[in-house]
PDB file of N, CA and C in Angstrom:
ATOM      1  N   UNK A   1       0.840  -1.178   0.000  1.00  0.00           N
ATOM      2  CA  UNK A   1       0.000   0.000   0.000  1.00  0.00           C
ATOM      3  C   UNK A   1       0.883   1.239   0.000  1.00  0.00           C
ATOM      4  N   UNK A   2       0.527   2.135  -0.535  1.00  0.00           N
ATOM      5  CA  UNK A   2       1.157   3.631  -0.898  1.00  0.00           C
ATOM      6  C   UNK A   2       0.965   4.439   0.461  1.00  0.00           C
ATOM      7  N   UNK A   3       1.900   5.355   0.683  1.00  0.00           N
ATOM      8  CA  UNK A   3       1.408   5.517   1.755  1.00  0.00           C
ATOM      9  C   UNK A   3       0.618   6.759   2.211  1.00  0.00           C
ATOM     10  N   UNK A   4       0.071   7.676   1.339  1.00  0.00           N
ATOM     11  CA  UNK A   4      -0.678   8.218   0.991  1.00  0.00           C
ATOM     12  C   UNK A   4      -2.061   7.967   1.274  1.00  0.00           C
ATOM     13  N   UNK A   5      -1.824   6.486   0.693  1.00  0.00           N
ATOM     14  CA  UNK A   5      -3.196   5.731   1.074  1.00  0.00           C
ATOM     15  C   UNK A   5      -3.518   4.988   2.487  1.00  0.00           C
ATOM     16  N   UNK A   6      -2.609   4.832   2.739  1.00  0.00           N
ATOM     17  CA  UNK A   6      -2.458   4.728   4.540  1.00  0.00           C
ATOM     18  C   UNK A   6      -2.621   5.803   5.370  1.00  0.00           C
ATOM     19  N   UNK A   7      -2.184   7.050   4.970  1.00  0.00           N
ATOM     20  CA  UNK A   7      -2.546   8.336   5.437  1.00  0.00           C
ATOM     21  C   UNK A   7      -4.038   8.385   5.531  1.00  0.00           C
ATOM     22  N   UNK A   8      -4.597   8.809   4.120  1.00  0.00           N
ATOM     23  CA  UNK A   8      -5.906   8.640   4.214  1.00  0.00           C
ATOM     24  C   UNK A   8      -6.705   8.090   4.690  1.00  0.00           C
ATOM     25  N   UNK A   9      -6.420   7.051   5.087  1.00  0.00           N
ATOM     26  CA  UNK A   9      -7.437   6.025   5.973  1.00  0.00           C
ATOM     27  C   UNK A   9      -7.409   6.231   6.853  1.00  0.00           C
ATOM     28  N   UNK A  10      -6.706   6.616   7.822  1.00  0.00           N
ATOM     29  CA  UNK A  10      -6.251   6.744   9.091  1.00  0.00           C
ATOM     30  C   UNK A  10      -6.220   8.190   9.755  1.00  0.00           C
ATOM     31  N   UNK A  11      -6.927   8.742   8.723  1.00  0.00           N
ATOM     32  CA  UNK A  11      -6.701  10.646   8.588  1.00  0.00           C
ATOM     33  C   UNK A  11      -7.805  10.641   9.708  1.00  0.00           C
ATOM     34  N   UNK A  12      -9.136   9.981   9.502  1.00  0.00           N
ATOM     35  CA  UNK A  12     -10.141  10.110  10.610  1.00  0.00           C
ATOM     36  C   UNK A  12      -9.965  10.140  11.967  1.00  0.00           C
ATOM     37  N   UNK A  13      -8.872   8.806  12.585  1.00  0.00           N
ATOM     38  CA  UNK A  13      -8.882   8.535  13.740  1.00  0.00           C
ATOM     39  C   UNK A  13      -8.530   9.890  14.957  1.00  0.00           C
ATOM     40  N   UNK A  14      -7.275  10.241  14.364  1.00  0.00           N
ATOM     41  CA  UNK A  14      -6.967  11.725  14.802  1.00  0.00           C
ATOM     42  C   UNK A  14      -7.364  13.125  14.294  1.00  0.00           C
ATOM     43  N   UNK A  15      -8.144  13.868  15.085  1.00  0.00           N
ATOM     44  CA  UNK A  15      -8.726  14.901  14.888  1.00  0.00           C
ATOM     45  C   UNK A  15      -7.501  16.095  13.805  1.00  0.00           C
ATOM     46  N   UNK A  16      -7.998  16.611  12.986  1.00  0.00           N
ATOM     47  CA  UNK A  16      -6.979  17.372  12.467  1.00  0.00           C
ATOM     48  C   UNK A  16      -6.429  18.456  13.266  1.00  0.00           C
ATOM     49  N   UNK A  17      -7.348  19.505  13.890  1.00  0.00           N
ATOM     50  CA  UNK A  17      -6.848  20.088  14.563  1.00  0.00           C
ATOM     51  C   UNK A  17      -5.937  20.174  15.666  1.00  0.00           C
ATOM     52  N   UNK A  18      -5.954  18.806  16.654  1.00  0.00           N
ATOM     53  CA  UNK A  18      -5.392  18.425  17.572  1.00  0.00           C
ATOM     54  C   UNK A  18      -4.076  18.342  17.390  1.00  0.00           C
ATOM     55  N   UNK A  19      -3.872  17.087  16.395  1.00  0.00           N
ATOM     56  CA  UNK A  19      -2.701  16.995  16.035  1.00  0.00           C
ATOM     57  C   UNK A  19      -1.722  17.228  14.860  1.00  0.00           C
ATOM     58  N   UNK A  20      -1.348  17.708  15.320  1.00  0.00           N
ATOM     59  CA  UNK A  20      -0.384  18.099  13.852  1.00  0.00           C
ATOM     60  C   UNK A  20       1.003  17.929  13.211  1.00  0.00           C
ATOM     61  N   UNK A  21       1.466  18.239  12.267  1.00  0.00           N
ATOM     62  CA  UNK A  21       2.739  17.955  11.925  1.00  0.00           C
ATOM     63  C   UNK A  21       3.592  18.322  12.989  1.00  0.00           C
ATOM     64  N   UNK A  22       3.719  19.491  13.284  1.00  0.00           N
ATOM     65  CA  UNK A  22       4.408  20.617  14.214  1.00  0.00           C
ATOM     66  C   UNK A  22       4.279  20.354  15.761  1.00  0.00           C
ATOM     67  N   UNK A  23       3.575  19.323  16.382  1.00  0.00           N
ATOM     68  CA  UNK A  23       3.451  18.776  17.397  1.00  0.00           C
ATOM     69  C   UNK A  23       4.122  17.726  17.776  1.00  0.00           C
ATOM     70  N   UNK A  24       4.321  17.029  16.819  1.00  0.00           N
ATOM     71  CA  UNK A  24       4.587  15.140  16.815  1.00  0.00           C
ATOM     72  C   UNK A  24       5.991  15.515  16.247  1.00  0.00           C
ATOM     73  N   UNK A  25       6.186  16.661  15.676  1.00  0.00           N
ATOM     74  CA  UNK A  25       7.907  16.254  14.849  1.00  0.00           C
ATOM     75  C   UNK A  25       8.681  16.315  16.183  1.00  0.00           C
ATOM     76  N   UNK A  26       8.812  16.924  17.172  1.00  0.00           N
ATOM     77  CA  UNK A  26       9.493  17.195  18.406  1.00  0.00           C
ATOM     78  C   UNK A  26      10.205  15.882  18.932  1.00  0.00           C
ATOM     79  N   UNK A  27       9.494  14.566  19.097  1.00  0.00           N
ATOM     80  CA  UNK A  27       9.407  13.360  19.033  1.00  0.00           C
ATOM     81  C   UNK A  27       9.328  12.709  20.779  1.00  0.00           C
ATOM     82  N   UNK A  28       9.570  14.197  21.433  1.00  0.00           N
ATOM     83  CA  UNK A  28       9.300  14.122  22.985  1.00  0.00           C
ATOM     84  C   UNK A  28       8.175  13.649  23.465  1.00  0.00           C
ATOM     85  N   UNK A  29       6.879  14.104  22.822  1.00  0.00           N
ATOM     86  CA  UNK A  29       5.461  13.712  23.262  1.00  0.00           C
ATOM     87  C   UNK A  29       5.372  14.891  24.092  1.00  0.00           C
ATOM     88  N   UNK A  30       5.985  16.043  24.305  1.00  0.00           N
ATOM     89  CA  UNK A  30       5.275  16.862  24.910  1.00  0.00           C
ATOM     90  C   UNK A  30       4.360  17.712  24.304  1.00  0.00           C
ATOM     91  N   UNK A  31       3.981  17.882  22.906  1.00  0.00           N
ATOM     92  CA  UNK A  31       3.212  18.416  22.035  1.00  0.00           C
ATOM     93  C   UNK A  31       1.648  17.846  22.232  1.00  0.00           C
ATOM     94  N   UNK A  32       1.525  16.505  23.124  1.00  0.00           N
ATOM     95  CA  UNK A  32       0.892  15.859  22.589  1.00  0.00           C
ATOM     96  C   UNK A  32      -0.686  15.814  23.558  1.00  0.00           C
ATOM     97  N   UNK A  33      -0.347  17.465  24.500  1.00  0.00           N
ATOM     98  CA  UNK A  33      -1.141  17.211  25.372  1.00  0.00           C
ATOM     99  C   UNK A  33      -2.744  17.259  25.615  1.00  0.00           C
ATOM    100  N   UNK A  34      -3.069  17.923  24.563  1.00  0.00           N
ATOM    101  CA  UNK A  34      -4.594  18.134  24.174  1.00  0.00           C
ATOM    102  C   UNK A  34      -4.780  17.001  23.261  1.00  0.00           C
ATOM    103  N   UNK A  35      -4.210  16.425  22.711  1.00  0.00           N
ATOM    104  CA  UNK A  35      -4.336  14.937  22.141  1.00  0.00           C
ATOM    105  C   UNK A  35      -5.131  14.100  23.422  1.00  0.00           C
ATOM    106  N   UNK A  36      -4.404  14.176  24.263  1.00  0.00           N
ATOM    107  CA  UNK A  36      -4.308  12.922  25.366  1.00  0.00           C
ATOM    108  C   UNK A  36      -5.642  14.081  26.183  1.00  0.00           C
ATOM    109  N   UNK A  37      -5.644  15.017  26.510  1.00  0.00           N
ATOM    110  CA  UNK A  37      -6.409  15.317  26.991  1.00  0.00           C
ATOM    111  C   UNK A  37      -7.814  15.502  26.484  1.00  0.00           C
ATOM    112  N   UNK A  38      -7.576  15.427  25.339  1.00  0.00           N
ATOM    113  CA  UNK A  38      -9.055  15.120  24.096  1.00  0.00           C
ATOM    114  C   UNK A  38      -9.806  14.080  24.508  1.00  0.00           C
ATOM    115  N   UNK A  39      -8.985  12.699  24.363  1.00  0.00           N
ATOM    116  CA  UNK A  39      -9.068  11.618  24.366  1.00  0.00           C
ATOM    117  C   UNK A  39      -9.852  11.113  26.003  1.00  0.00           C
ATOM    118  N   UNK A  40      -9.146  11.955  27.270  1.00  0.00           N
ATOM    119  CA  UNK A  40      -9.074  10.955  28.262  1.00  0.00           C
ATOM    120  C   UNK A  40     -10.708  11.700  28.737  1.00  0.00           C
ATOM    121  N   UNK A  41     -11.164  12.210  27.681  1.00  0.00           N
ATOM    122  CA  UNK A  41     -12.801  13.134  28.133  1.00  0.00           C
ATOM    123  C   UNK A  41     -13.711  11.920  27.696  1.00  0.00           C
ATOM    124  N   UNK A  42     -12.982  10.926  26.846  1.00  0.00           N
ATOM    125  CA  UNK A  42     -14.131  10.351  25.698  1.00  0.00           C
ATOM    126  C   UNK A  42     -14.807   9.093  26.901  1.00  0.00           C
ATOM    127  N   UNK A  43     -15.992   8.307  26.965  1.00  0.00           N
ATOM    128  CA  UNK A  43     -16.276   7.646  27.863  1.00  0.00           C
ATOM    129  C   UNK A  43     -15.337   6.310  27.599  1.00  0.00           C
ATOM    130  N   UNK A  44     -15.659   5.287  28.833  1.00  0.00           N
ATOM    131  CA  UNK A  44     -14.591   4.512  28.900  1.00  0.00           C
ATOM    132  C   UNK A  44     -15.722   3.249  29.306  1.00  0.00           C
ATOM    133  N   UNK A  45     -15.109   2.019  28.437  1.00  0.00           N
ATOM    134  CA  UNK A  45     -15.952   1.109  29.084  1.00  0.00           C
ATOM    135  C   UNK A  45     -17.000   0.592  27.872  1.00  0.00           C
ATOM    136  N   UNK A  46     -17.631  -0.225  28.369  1.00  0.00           N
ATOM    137  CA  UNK A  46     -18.685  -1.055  27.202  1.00  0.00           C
ATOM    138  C   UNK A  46     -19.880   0.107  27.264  1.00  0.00           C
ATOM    139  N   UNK A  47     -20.508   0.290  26.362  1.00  0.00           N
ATOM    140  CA  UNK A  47     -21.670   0.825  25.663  1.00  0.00           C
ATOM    141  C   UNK A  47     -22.952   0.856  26.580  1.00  0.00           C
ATOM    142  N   UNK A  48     -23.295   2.115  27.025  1.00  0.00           N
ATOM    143  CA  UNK A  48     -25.262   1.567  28.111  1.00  0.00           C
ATOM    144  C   UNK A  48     -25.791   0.812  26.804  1.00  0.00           C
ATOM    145  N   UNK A  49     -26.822   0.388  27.753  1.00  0.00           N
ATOM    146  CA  UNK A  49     -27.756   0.123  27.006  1.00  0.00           C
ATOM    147  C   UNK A  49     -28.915   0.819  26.861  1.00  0.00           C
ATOM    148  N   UNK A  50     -29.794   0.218  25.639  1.00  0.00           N
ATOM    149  CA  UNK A  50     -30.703   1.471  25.304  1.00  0.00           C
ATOM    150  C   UNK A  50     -31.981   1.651  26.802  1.00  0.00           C
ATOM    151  N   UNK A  51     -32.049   2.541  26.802  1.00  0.00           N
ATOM    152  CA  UNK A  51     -33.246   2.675  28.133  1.00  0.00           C
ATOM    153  C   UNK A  51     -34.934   1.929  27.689  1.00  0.00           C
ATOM    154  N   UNK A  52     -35.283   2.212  26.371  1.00  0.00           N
ATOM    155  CA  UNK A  52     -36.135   1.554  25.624  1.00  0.00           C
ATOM    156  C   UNK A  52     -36.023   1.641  24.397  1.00  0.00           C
ATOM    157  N   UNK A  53     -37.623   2.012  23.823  1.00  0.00           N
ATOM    158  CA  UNK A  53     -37.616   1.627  22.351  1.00  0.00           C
ATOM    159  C   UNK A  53     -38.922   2.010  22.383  1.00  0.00           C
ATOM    160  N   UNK A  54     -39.423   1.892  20.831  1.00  0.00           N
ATOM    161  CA  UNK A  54     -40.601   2.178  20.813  1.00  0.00           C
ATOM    162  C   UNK A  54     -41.844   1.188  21.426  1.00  0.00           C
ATOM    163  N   UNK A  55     -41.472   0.100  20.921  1.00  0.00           N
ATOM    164  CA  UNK A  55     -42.372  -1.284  21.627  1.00  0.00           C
ATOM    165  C   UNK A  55     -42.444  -1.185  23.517  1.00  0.00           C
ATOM    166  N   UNK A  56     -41.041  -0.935  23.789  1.00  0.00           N
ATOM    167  CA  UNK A  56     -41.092  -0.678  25.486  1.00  0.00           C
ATOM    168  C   UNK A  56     -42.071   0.181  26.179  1.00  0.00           C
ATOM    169  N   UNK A  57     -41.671   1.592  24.676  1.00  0.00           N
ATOM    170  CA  UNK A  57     -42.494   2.493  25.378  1.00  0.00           C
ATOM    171  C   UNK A  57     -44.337   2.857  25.331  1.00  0.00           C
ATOM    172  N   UNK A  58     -44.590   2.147  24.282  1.00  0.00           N
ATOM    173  CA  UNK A  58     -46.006   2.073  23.777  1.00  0.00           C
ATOM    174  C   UNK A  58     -46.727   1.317  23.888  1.00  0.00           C
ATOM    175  N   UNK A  59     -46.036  -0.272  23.655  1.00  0.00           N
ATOM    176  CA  UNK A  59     -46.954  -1.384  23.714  1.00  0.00           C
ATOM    177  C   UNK A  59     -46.546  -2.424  24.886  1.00  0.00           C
ATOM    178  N   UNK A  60     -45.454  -1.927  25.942  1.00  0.00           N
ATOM    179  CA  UNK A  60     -45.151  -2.968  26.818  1.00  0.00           C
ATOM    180  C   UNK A  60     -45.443  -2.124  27.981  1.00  0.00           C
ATOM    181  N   UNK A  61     -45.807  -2.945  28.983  1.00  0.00           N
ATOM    182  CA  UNK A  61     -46.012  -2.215  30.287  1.00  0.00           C
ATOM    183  C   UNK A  61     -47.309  -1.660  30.673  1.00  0.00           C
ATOM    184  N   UNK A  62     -47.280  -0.896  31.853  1.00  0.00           N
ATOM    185  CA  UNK A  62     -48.539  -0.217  32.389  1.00  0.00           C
ATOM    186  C   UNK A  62     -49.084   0.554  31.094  1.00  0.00           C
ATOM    187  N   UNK A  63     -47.898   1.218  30.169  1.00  0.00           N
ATOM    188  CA  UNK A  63     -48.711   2.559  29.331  1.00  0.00           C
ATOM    189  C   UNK A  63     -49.048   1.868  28.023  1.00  0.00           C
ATOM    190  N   UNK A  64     -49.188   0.535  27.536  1.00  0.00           N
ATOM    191  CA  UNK A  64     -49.661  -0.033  26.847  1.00  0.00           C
ATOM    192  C   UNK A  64     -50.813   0.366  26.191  1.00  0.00           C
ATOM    193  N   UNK A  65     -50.872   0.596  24.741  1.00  0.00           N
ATOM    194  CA  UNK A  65     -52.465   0.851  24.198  1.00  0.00           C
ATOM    195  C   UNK A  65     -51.906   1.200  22.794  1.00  0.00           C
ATOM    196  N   UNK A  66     -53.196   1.338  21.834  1.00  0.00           N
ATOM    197  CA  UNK A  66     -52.884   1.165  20.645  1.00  0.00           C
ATOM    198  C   UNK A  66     -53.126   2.447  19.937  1.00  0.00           C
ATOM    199  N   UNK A  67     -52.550   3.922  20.830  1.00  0.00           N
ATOM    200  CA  UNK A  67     -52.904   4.662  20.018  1.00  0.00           C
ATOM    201  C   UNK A  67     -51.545   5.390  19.017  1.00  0.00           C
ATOM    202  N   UNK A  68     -50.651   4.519  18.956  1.00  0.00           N
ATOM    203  CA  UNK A  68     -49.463   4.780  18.352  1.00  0.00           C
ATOM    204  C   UNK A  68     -49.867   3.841  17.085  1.00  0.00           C
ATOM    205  N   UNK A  69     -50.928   3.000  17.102  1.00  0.00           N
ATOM    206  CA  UNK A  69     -50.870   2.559  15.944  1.00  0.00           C
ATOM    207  C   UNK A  69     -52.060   3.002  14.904  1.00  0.00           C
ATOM    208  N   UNK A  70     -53.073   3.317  15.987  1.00  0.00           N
ATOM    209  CA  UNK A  70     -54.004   4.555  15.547  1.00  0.00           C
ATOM    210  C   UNK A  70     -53.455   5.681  14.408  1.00  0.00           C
ATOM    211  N   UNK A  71     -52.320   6.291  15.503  1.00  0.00           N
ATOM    212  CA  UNK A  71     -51.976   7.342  14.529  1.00  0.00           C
ATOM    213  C   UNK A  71     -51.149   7.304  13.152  1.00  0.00           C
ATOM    214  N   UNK A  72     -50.424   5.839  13.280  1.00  0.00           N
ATOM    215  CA  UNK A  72     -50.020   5.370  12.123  1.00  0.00           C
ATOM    216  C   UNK A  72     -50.921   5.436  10.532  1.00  0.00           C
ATOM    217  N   UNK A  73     -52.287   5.074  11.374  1.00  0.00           N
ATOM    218  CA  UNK A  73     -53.025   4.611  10.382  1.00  0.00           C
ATOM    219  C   UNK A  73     -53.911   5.830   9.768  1.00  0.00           C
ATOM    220  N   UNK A  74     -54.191   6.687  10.737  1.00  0.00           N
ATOM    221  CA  UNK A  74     -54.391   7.838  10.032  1.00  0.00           C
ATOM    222  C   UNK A  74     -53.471   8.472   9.476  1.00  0.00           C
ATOM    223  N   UNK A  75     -52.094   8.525   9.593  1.00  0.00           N
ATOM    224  CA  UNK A  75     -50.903   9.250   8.674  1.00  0.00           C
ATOM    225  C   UNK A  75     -50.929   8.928   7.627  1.00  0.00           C
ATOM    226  N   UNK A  76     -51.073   8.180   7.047  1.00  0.00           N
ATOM    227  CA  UNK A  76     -50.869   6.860   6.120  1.00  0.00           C
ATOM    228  C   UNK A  76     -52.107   7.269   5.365  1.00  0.00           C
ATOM    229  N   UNK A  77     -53.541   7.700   6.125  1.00  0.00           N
ATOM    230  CA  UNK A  77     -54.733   7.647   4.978  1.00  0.00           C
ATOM    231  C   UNK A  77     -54.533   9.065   4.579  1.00  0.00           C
ATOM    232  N   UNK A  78     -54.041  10.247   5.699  1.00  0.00           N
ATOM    233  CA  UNK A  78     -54.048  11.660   5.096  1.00  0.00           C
ATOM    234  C   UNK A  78     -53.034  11.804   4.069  1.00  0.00           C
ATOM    235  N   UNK A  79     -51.794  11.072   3.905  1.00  0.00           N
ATOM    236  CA  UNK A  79     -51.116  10.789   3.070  1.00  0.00           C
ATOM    237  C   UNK A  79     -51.383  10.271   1.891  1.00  0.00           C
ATOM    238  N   UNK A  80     -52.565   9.563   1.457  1.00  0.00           N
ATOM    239  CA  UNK A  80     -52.781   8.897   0.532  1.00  0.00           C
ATOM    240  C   UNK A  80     -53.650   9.639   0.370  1.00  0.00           C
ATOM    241  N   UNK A  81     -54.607  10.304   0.853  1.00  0.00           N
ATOM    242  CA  UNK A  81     -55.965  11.057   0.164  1.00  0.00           C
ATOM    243  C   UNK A  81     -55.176  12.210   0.134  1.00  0.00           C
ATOM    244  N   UNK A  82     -54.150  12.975   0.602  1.00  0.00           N
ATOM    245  CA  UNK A  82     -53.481  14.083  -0.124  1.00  0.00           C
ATOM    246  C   UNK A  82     -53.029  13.549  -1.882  1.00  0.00           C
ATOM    247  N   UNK A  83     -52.131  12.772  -1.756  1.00  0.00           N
ATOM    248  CA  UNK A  83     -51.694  12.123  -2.866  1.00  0.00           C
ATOM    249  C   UNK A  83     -52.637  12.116  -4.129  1.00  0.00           C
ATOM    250  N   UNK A  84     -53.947  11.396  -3.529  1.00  0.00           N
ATOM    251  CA  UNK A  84     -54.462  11.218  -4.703  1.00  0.00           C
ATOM    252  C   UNK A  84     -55.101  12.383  -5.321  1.00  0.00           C
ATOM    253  N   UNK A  85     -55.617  12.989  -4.365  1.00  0.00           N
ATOM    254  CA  UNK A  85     -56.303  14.377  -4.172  1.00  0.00           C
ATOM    255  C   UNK A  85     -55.193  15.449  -5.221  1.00  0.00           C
ATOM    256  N   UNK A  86     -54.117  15.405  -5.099  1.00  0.00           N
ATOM    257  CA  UNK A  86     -53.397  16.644  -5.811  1.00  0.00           C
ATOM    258  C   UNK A  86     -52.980  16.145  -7.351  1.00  0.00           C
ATOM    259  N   UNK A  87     -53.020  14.307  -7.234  1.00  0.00           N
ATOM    260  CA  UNK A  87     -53.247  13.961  -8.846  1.00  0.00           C
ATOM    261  C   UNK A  87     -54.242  13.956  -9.785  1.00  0.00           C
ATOM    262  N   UNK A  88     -55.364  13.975  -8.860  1.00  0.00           N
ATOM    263  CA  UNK A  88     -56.918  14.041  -9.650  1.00  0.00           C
ATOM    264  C   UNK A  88     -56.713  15.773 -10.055  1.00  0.00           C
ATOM    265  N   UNK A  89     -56.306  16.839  -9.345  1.00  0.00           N
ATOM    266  CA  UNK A  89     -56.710  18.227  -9.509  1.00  0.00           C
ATOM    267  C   UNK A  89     -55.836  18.563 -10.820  1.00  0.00           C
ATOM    268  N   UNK A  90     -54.546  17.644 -10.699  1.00  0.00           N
ATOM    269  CA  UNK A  90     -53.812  18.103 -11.830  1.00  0.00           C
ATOM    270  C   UNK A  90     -54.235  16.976 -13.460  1.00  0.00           C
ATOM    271  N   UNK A  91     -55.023  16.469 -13.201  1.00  0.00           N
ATOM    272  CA  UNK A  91     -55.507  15.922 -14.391  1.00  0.00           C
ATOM    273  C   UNK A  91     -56.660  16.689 -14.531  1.00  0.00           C
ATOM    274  N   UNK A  92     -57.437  17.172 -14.128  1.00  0.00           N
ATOM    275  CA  UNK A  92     -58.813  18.404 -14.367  1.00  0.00           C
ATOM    276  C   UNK A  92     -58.104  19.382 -14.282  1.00  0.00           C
ATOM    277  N   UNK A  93     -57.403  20.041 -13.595  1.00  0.00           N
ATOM    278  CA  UNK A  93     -57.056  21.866 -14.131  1.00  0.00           C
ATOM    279  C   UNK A  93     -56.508  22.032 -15.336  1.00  0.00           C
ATOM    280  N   UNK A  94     -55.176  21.095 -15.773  1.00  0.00           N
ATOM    281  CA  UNK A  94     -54.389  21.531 -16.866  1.00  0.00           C
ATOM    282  C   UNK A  94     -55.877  21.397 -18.317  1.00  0.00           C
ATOM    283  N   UNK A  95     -56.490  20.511 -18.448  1.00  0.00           N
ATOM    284  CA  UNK A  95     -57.677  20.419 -19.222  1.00  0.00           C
ATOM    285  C   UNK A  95     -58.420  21.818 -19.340  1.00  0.00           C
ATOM    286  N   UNK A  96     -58.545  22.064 -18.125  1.00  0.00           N
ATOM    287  CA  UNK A  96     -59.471  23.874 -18.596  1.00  0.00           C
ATOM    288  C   UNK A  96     -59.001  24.431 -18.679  1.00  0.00           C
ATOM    289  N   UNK A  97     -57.392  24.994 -18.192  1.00  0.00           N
ATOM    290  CA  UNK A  97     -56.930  25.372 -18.680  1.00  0.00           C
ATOM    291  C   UNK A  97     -56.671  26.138 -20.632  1.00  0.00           C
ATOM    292  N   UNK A  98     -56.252  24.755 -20.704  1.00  0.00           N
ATOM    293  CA  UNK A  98     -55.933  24.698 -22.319  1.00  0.00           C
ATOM    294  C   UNK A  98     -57.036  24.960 -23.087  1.00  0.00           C
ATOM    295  N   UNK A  99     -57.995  24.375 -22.973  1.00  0.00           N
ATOM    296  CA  UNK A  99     -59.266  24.205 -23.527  1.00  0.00           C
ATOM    297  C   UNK A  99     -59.768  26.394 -23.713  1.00  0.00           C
ATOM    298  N   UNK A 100     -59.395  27.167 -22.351  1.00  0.00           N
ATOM    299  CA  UNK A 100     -59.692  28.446 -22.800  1.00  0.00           C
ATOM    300  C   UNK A 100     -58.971  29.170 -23.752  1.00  0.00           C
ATOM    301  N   UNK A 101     -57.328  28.290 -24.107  1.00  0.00           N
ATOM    302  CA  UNK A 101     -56.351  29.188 -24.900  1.00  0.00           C
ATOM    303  C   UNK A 101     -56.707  29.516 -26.097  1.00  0.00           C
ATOM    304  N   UNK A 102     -57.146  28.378 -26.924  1.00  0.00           N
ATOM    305  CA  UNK A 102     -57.426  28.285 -28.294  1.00  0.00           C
ATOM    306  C   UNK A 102     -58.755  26.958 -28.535  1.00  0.00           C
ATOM    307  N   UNK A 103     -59.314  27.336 -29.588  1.00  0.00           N
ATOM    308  CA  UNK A 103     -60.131  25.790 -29.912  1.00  0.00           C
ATOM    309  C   UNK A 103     -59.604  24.972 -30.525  1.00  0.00           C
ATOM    310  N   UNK A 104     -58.911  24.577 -31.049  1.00  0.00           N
ATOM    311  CA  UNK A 104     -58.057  23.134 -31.395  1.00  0.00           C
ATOM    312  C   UNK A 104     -57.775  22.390 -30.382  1.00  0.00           C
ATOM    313  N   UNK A 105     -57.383  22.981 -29.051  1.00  0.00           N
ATOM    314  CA  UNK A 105     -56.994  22.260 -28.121  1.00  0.00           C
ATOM    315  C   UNK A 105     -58.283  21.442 -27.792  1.00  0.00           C
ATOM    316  N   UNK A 106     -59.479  22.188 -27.331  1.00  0.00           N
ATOM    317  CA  UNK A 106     -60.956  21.451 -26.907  1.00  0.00           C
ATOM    318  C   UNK A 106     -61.104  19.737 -28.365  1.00  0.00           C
ATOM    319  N   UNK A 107     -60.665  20.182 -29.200  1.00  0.00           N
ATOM    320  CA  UNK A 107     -60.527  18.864 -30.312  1.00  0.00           C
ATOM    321  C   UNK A 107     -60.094  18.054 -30.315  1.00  0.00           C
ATOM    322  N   UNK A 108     -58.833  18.604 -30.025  1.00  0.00           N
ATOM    323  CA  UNK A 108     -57.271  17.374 -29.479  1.00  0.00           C
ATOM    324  C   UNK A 108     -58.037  16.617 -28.264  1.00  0.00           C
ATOM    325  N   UNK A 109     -58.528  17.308 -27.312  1.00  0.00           N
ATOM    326  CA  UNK A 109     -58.595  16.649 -25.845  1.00  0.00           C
ATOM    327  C   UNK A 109     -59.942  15.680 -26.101  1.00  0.00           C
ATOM    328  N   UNK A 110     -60.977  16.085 -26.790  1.00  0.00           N
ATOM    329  CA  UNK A 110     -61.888  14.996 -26.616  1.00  0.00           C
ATOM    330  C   UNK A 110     -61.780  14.319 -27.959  1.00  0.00           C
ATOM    331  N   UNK A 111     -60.694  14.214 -28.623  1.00  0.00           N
ATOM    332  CA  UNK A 111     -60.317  12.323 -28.967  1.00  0.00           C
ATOM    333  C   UNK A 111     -59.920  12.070 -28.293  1.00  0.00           C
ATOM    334  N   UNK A 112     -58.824  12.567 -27.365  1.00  0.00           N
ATOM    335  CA  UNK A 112     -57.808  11.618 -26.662  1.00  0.00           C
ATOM    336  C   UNK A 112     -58.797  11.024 -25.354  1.00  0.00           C
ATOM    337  N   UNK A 113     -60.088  11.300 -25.382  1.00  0.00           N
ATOM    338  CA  UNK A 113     -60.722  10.658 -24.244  1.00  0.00           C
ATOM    339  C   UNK A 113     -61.870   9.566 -25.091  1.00  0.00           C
TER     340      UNK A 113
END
């Protein structure tokens, strides 16, 4: 591997700002102290775990009930009667539209139906 391309990969791990050419050339490590002090902020240790979820919080337990799925189901229909609703308007407006510009158009449109 080139090492360019080793650079690059590895460009993430260390923050750019932190560390820099002009820090690390010294070769003391005393440059290196907001590095280490960056670092020793970050948490330590295995991962919490999640506190819940949606199922925990809606459908398990005392607060159990189905109005999270309620509202699903109305999102879903105002979504679809918007939908259809703004495709029906644009198949009837552009029609009267045209139909007032000129009369050829009123000709064209009722063959094509």
């Amino acid at each position: 591997m080139h090492a360019s391309l080793v650079r690059r990969q590895l460009g993430g791990l260390v923050p750019p700002k932190i560390a820099s050419k002009n820090l690390v050339a010294g070769g003391s490590g005393e440059g290196l102290g907001p590095l280490v002090n960056f670092y020793s902020k970050l948490p330590k240790g295995p991962a919490t775990q999640r506190v819940g979820g949606l199922k925990n919080r809606y459908f398990n337990g005392e607060n159990a009930s189905g109005a999270p799925l309620a509202a699903l189901i109305v999102g879903l229909f105002g979504i679809g009667y918007t939908i259809d609703y703004n495709s029906a308007s644009l198949l009837i407006l552009p029609r009267i539209a045209l139909t007032d510009v000129h009369p050829i158009t009123f000709v064209l449109y009722s063959a094509l139906e």
